[in-house]
Structures are given as structure tokens and as C-alpha cells.
PDB file of N, CA and C in Angstrom:
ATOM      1  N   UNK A   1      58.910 -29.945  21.794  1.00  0.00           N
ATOM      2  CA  UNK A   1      57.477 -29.994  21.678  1.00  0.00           C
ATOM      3  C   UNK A   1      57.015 -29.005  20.620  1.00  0.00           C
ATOM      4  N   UNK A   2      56.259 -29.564  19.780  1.00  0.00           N
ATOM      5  CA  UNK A   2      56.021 -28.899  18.563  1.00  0.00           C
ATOM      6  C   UNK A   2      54.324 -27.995  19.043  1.00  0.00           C
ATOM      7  N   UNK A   3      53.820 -29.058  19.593  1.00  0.00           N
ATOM      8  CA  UNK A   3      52.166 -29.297  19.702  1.00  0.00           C
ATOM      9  C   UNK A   3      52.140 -27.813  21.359  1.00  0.00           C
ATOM     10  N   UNK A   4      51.228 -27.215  21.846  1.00  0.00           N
ATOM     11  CA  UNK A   4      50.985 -26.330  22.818  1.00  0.00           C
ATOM     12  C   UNK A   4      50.113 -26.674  23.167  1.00  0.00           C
ATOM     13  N   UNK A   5      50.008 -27.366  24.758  1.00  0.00           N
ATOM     14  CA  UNK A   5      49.188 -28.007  25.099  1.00  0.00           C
ATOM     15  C   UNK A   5      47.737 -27.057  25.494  1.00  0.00           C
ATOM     16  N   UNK A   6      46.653 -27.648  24.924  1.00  0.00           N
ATOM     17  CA  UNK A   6      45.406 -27.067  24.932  1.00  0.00           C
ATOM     18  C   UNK A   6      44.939 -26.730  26.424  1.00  0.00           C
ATOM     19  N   UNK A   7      44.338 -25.542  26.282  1.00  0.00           N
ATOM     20  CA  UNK A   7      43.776 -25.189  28.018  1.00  0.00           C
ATOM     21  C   UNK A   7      42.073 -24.935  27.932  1.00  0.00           C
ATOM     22  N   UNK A   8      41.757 -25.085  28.328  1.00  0.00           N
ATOM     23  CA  UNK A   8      39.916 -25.178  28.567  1.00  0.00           C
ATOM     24  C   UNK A   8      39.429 -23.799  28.663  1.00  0.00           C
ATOM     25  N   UNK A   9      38.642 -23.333  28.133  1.00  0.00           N
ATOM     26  CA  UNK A   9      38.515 -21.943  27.950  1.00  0.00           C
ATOM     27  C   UNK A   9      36.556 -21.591  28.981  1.00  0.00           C
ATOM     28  N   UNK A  10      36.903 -20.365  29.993  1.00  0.00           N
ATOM     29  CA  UNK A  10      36.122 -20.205  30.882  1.00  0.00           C
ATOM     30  C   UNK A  10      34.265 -20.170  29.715  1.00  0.00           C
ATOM     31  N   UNK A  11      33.456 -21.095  30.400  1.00  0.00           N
ATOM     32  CA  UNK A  11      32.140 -20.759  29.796  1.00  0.00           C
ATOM     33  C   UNK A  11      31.352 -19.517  29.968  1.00  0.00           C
ATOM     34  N   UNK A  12      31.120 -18.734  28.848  1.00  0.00           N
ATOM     35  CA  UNK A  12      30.455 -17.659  29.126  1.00  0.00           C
ATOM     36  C   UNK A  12      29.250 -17.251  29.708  1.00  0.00           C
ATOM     37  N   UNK A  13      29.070 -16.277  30.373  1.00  0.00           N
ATOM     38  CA  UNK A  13      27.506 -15.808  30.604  1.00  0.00           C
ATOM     39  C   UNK A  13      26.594 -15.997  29.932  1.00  0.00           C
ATOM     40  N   UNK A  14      25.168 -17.344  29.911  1.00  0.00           N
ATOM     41  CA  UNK A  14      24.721 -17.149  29.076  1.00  0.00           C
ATOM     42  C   UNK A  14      23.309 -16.201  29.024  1.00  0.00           C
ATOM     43  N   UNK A  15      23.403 -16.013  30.032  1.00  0.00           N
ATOM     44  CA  UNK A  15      22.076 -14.451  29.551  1.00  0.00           C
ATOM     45  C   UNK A  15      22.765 -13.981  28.443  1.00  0.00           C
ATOM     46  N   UNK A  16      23.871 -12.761  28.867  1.00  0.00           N
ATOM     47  CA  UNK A  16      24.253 -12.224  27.638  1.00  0.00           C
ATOM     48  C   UNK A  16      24.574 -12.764  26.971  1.00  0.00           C
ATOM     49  N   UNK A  17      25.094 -13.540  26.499  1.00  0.00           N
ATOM     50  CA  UNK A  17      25.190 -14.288  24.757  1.00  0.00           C
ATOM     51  C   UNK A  17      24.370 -14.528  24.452  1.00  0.00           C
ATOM     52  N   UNK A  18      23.021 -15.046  25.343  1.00  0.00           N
ATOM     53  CA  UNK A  18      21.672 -15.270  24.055  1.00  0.00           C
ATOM     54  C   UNK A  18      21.087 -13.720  23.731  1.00  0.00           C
ATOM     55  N   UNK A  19      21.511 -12.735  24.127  1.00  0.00           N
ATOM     56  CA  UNK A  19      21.016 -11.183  23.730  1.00  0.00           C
ATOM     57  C   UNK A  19      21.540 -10.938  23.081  1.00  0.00           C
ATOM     58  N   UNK A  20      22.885 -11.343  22.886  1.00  0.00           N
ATOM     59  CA  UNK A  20      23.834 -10.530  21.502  1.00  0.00           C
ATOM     60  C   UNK A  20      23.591 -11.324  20.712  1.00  0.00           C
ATOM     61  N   UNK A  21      22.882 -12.527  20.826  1.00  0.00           N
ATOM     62  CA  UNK A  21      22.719 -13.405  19.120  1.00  0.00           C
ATOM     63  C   UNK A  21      21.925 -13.180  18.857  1.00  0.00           C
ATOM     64  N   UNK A  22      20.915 -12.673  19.672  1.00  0.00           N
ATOM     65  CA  UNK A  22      19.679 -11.924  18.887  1.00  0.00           C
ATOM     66  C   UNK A  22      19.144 -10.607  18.728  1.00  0.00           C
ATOM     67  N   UNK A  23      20.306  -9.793  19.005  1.00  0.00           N
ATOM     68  CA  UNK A  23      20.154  -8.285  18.176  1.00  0.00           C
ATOM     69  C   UNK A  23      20.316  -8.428  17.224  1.00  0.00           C
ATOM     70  N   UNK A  24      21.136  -8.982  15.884  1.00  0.00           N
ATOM     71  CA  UNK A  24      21.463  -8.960  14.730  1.00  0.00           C
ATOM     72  C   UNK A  24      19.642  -9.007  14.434  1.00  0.00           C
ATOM     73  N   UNK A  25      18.479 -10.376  14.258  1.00  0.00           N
ATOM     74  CA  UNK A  25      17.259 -10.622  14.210  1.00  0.00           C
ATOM     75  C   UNK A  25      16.513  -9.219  14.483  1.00  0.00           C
ATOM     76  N   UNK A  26      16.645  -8.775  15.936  1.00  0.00           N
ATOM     77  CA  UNK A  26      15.534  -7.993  16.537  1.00  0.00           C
ATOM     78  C   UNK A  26      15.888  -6.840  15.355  1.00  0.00           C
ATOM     79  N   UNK A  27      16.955  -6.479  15.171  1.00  0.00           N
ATOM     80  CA  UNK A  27      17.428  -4.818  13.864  1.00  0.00           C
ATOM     81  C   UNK A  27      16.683  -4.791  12.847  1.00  0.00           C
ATOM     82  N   UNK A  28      17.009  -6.389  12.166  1.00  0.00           N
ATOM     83  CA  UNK A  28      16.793  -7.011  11.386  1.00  0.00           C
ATOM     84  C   UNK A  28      15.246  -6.211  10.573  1.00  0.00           C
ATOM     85  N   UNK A  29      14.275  -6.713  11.959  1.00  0.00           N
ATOM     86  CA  UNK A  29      12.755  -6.759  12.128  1.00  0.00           C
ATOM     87  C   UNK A  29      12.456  -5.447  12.137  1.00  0.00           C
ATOM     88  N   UNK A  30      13.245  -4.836  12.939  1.00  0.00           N
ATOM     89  CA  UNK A  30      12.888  -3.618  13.023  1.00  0.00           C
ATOM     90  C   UNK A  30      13.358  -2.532  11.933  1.00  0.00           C
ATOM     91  N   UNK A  31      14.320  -2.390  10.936  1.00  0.00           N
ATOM     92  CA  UNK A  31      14.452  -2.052   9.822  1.00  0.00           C
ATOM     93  C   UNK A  31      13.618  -2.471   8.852  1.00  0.00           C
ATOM     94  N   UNK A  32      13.387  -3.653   9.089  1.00  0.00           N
ATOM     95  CA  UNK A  32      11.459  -4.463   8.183  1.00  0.00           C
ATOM     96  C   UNK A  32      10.572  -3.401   7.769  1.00  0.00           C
ATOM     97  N   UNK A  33      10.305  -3.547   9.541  1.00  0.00           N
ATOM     98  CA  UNK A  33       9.266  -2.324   9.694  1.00  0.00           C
ATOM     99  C   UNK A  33       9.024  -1.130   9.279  1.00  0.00           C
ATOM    100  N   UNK A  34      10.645  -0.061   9.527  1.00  0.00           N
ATOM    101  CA  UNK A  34      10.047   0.997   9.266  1.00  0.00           C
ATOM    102  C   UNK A  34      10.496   1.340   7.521  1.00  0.00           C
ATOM    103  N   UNK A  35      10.939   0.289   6.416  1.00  0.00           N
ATOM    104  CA  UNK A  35      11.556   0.027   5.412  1.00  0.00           C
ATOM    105  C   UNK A  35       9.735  -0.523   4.418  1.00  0.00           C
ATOM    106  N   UNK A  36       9.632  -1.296   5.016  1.00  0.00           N
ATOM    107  CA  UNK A  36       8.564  -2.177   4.192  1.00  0.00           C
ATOM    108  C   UNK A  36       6.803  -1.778   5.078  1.00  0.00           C
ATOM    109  N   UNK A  37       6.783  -2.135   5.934  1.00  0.00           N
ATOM    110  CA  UNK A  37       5.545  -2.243   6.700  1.00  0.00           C
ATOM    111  C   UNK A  37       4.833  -1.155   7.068  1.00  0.00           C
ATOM    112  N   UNK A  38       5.276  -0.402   7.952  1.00  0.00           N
ATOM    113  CA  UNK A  38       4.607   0.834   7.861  1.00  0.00           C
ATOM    114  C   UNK A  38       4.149   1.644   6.569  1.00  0.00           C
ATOM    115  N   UNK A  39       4.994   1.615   5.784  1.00  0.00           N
ATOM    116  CA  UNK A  39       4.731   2.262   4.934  1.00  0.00           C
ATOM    117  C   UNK A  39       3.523   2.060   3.868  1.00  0.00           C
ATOM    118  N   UNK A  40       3.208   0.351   3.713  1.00  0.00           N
ATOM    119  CA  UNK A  40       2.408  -0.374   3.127  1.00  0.00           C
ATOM    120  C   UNK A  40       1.209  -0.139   4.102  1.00  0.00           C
ATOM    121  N   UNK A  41       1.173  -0.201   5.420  1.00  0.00           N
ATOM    122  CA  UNK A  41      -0.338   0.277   5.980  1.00  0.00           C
ATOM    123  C   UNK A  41      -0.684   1.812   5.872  1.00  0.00           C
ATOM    124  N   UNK A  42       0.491   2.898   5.710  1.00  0.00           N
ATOM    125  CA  UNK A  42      -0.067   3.939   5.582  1.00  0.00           C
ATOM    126  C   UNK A  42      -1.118   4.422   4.064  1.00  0.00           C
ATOM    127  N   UNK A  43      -0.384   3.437   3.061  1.00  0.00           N
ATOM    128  CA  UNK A  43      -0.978   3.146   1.858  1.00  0.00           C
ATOM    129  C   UNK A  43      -2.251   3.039   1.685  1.00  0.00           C
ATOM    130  N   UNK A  44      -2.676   1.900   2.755  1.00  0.00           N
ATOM    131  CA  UNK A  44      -3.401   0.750   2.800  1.00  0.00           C
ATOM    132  C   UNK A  44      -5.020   1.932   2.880  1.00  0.00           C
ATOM    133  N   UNK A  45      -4.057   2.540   4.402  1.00  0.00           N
ATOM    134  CA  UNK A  45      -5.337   3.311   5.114  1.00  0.00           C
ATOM    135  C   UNK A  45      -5.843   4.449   4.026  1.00  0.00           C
ATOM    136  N   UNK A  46      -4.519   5.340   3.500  1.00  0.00           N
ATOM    137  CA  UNK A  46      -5.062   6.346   2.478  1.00  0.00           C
ATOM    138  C   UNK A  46      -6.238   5.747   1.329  1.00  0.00           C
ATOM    139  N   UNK A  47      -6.161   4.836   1.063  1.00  0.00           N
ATOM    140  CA  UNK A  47      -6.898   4.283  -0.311  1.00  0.00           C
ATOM    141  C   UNK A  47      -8.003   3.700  -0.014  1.00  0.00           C
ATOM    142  N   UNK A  48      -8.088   3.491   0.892  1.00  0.00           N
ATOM    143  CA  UNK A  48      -9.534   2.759   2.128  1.00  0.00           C
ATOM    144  C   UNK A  48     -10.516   4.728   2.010  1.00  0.00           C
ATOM    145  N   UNK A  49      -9.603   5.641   2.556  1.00  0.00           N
ATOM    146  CA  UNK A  49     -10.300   6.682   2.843  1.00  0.00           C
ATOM    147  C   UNK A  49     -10.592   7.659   1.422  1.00  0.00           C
ATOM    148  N   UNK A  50      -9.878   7.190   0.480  1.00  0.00           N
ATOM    149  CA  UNK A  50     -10.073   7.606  -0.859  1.00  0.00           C
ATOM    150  C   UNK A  50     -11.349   6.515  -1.477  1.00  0.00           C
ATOM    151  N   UNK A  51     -11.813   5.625  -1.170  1.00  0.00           N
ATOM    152  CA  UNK A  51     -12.484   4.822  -1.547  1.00  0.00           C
ATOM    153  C   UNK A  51     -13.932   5.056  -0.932  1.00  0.00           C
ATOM    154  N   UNK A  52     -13.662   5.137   0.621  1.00  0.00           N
ATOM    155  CA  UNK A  52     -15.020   5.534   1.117  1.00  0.00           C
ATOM    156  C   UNK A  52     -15.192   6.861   0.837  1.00  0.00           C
ATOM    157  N   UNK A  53     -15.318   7.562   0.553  1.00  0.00           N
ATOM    158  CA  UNK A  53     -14.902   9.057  -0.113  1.00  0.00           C
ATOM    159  C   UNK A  53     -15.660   9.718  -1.044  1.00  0.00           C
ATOM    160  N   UNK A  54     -15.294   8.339  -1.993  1.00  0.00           N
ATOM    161  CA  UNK A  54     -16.300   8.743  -3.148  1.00  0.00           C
ATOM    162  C   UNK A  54     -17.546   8.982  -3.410  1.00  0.00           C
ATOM    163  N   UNK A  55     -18.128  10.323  -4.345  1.00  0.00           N
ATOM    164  CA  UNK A  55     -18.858  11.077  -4.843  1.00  0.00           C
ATOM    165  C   UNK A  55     -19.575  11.086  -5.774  1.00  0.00           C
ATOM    166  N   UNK A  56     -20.664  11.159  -6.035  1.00  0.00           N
ATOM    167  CA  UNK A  56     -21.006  11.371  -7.395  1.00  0.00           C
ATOM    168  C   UNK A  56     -20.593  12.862  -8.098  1.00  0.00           C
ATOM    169  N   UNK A  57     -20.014  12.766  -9.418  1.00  0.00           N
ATOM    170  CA  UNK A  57     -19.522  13.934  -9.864  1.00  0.00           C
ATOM    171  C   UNK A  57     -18.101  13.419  -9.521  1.00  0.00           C
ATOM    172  N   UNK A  58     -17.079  12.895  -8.916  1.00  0.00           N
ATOM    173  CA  UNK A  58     -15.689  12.780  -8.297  1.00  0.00           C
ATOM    174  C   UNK A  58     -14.978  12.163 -10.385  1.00  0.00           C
ATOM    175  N   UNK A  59     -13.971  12.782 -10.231  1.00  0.00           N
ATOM    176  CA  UNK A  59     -13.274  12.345 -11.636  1.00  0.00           C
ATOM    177  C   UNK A  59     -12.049  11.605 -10.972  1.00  0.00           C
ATOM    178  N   UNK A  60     -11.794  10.472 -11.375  1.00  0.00           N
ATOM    179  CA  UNK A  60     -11.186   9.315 -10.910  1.00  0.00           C
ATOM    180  C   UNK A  60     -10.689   8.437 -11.982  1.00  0.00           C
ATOM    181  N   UNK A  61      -9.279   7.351 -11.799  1.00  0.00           N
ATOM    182  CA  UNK A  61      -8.496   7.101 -12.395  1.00  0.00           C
ATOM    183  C   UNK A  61      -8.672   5.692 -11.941  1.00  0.00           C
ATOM    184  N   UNK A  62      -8.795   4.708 -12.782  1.00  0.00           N
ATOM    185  CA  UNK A  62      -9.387   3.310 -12.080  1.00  0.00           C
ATOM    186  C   UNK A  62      -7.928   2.482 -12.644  1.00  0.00           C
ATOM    187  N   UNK A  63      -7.698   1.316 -11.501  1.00  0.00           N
ATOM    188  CA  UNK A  63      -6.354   0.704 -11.777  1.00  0.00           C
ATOM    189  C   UNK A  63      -5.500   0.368 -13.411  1.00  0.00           C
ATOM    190  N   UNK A  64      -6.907  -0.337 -13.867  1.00  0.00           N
ATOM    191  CA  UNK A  64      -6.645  -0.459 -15.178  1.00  0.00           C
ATOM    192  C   UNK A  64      -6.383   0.802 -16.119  1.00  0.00           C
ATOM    193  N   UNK A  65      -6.401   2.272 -15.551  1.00  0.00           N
ATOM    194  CA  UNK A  65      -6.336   3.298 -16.585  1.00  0.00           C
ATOM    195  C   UNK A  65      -6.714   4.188 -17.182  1.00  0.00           C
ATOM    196  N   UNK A  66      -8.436   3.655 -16.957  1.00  0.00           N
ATOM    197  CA  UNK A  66      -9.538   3.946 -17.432  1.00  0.00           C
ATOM    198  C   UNK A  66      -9.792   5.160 -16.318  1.00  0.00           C
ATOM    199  N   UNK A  67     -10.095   6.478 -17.473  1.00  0.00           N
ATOM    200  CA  UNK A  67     -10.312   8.095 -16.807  1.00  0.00           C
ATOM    201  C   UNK A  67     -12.132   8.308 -16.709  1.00  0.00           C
ATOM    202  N   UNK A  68     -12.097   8.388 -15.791  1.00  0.00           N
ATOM    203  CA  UNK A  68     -13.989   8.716 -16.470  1.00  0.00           C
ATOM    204  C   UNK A  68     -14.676   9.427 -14.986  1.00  0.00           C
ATOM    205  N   UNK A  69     -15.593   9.861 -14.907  1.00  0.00           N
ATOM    206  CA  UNK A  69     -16.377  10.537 -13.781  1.00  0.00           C
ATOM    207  C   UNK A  69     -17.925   9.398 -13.536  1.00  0.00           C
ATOM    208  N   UNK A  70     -17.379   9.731 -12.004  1.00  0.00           N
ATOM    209  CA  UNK A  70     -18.728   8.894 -11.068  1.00  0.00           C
ATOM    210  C   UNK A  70     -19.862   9.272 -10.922  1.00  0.00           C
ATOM    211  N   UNK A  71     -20.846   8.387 -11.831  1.00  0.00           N
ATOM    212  CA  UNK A  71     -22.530   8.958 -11.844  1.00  0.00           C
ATOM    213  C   UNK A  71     -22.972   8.309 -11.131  1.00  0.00           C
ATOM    214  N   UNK A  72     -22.628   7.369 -10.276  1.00  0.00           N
ATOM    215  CA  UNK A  72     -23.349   6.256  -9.057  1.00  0.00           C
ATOM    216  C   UNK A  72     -23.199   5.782  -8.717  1.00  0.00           C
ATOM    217  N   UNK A  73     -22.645   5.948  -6.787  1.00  0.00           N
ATOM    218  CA  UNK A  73     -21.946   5.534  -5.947  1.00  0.00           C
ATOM    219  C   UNK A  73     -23.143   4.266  -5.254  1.00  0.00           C
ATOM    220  N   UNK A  74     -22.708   2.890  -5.292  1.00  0.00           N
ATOM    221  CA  UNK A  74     -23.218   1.782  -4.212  1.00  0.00           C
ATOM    222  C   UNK A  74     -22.598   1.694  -2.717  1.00  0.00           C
ATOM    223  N   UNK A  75     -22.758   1.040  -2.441  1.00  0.00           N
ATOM    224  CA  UNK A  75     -21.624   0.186  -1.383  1.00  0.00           C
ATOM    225  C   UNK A  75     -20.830  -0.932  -1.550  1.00  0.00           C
ATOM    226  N   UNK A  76     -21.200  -1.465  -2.783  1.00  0.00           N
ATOM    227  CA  UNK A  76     -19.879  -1.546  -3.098  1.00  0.00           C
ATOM    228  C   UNK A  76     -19.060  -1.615  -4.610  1.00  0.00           C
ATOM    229  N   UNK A  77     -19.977  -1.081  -5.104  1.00  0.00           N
ATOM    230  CA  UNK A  77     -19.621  -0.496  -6.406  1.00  0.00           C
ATOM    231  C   UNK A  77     -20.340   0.827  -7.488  1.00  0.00           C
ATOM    232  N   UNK A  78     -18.951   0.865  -8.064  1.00  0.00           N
ATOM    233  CA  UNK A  78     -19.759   2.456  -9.014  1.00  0.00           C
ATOM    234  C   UNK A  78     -19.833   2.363 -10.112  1.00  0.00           C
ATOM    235  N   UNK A  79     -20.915   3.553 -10.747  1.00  0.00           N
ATOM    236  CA  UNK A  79     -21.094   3.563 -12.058  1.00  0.00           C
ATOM    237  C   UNK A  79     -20.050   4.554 -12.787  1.00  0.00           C
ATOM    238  N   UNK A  80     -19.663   4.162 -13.400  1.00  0.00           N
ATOM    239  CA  UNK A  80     -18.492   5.149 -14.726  1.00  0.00           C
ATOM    240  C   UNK A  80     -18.671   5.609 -15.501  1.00  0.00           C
ATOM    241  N   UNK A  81     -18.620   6.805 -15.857  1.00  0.00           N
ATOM    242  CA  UNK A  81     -19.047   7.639 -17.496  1.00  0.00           C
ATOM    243  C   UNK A  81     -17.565   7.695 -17.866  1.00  0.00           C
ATOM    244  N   UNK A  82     -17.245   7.288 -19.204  1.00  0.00           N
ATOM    245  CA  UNK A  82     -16.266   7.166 -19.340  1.00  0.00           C
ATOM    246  C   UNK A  82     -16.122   8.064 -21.062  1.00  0.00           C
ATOM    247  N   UNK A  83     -17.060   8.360 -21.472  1.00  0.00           N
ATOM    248  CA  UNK A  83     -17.429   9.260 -22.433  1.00  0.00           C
ATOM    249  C   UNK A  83     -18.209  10.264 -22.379  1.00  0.00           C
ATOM    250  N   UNK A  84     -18.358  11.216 -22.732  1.00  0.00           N
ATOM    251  CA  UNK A  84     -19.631  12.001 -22.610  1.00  0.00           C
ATOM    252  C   UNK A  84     -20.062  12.491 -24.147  1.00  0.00           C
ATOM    253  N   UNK A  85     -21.319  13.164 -23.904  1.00  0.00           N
ATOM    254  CA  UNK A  85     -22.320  13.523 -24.870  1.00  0.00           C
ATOM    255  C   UNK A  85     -22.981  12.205 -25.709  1.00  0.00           C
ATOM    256  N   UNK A  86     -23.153  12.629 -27.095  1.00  0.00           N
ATOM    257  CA  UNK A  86     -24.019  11.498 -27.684  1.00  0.00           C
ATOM    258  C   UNK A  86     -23.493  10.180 -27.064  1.00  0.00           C
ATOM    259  N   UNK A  87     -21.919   9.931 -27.324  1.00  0.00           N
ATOM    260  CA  UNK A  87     -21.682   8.401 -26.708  1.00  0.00           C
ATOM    261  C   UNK A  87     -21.844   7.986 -25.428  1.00  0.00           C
ATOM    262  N   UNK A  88     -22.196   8.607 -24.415  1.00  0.00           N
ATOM    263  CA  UNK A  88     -21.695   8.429 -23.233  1.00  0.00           C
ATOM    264  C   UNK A  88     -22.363   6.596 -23.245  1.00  0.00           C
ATOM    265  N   UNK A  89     -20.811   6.721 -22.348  1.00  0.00           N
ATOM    266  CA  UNK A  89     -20.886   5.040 -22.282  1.00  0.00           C
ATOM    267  C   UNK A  89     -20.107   4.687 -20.389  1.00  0.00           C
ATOM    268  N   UNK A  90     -21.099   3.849 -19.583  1.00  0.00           N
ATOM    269  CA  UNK A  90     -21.532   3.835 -18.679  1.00  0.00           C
ATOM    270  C   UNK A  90     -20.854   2.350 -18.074  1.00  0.00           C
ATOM    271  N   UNK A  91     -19.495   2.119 -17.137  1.00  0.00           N
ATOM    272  CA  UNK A  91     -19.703   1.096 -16.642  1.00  0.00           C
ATOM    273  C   UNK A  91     -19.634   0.958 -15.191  1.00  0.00           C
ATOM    274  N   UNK A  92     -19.745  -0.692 -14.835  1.00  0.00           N
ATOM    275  CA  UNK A  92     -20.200  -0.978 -13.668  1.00  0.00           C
ATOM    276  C   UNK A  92     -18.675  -1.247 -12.386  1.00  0.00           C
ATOM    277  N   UNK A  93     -17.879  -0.932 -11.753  1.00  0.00           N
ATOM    278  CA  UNK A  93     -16.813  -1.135 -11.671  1.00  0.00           C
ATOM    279  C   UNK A  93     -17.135  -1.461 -10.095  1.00  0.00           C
ATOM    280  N   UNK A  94     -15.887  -2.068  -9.317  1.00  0.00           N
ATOM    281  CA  UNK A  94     -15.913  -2.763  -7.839  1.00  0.00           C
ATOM    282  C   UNK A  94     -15.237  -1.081  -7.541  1.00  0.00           C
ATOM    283  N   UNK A  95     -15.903  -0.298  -5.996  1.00  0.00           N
ATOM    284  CA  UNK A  95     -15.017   0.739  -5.748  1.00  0.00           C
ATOM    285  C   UNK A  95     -13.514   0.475  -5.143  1.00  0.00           C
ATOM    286  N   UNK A  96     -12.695  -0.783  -5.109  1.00  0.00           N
ATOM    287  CA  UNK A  96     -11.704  -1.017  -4.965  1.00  0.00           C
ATOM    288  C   UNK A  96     -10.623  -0.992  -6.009  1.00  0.00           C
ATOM    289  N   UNK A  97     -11.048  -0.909  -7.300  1.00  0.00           N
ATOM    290  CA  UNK A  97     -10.781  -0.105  -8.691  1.00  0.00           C
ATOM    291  C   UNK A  97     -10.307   0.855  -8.785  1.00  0.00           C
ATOM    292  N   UNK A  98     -10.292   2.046  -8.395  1.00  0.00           N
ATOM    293  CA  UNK A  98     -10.243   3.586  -7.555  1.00  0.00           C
ATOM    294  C   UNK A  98      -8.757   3.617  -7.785  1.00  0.00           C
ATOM    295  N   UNK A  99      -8.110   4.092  -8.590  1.00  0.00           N
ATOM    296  CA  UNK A  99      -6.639   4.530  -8.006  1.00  0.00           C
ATOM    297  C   UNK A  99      -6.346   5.679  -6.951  1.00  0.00           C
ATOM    298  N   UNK A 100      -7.166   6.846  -7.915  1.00  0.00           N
ATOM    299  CA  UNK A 100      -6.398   8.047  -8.113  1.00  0.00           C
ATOM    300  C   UNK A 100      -7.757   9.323  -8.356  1.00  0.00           C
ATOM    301  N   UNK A 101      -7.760   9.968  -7.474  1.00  0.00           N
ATOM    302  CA  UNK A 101      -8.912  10.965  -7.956  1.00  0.00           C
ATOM    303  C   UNK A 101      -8.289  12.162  -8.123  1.00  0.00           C
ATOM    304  N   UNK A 102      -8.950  12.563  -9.539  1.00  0.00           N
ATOM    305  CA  UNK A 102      -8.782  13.414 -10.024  1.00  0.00           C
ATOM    306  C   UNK A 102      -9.497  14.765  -9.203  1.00  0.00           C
ATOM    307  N   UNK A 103      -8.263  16.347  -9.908  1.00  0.00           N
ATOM    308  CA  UNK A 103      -8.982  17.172  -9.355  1.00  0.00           C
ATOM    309  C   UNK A 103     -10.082  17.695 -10.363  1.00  0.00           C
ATOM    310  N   UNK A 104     -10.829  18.640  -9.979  1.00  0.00           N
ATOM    311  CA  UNK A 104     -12.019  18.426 -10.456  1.00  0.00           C
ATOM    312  C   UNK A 104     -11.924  19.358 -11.954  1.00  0.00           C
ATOM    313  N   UNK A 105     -12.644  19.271 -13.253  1.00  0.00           N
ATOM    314  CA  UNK A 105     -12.731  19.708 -14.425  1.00  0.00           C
ATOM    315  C   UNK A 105     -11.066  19.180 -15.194  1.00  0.00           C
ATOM    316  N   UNK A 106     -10.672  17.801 -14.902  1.00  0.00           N
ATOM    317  CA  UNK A 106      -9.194  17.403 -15.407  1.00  0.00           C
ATOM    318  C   UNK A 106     -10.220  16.951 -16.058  1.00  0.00           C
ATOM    319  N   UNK A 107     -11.137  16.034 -16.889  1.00  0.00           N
ATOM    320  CA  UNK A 107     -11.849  15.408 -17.801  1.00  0.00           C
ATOM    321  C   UNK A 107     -12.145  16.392 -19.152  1.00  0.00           C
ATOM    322  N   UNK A 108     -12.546  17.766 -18.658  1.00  0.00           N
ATOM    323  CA  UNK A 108     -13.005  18.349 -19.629  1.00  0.00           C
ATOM    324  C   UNK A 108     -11.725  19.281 -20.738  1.00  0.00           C
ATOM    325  N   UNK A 109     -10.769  18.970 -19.983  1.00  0.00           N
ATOM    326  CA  UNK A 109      -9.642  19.315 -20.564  1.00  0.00           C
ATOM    327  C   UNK A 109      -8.767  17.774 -21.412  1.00  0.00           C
ATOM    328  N   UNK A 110      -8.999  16.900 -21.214  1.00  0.00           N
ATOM    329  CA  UNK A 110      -8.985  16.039 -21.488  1.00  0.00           C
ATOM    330  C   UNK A 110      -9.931  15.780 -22.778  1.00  0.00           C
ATOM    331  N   UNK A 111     -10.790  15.751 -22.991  1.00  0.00           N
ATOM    332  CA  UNK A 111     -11.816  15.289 -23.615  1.00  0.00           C
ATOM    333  C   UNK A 111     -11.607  16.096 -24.924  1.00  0.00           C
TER     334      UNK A 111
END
């Protein structure tokens, strides 16, 4: 006899086997989390509280780049000096624009 005759093998517990096929998933999710997700709402919240925040006088860094100081806060948008003296030149921006606020007198060193 070449062939070993086949024997039927006992069926497992299936509570536990459907738990061990889905730890690999649950890790998975949970490395997600503290990798990607959390970190993106802690973001989320800082820039929400940097946004409601804003000041008139506040020197600020708007997504596109643009350095300039806040002469007039709305609800939901501000005015920009983005030059000063003879040119000063004035725009209208959404306060979700907002990167980055500057600390204060970085413009005049700048300028």
C-alpha cells in the first residue's frame, strides 16, 4: 500500500476560531487608530482653536503662504494687511485659511 488511508480530523471549537480570525482585523484597526486617526483629530481640534482665536493685530501665515497681519476679524472671515505703509494692500480671506500664527513683531523684521 502506497496510499495512507485518510482519517477525519476532530471539528474545532467554533467560538474560538471565530476570535482568532479576527484579531489579525481588530490590531489591524486599532494600530489605524493610534497611527492615522487620533492624530488627525488632535490636528483637527488645534486649528479649530487657532482659528477661533483670532485677533485683530494677530500676525498669521495663510495656507497659500501669504504673511500679513489681521485688521478685521468676521465670523467667518478676515481682513489681511499684507503690506504696510504707503502700499498697504488689504485682503478678504475665509478664517479657515489660517495656517500658522505668528509670534508677535515676526512681520516687522520681515518687512
Amino acid at each position: 500500500m502506497l496510499i495512507s488511508p485518510a482519517f477525519a480530523q476532530a471539528a474545532p471549537a467554533a467560538g474560538q476560531d471565530s476570535l482568532i480570525g479576527f484579531l489579525p482585523l481588530i490590531l489591524m484597526f486599532v494600530v489605524l487608530y493610534f497611527l492615522m486617526i487620533r492624530p488627525q483629530m488632535k490636528r483637527a481640534k488645534e486649528h479649530k482653536l487657532l482659528v477661533e482665536g483670532l485677533q485683530k493685530g494677530d500676525e498669521i501665515v495663510t495656507a497659500a503662504g501669504i504673511v500679513g497681519k489681521v485688521t478685521d476679524v468676521d465670523t467667518s472671515y478676515i481682513t489681511l494687511e499684507v503690506a504696510g505703509g504707503e502700499k498697504a494692500v488689504q485682503m478678504v480671506m475665509q478664517r479657515q485659511a489660517v495656517q500658522t500664527l505668528l509670534p508677535k513683531g515676526t512681520i516687522k523684521t520681515i518687512s
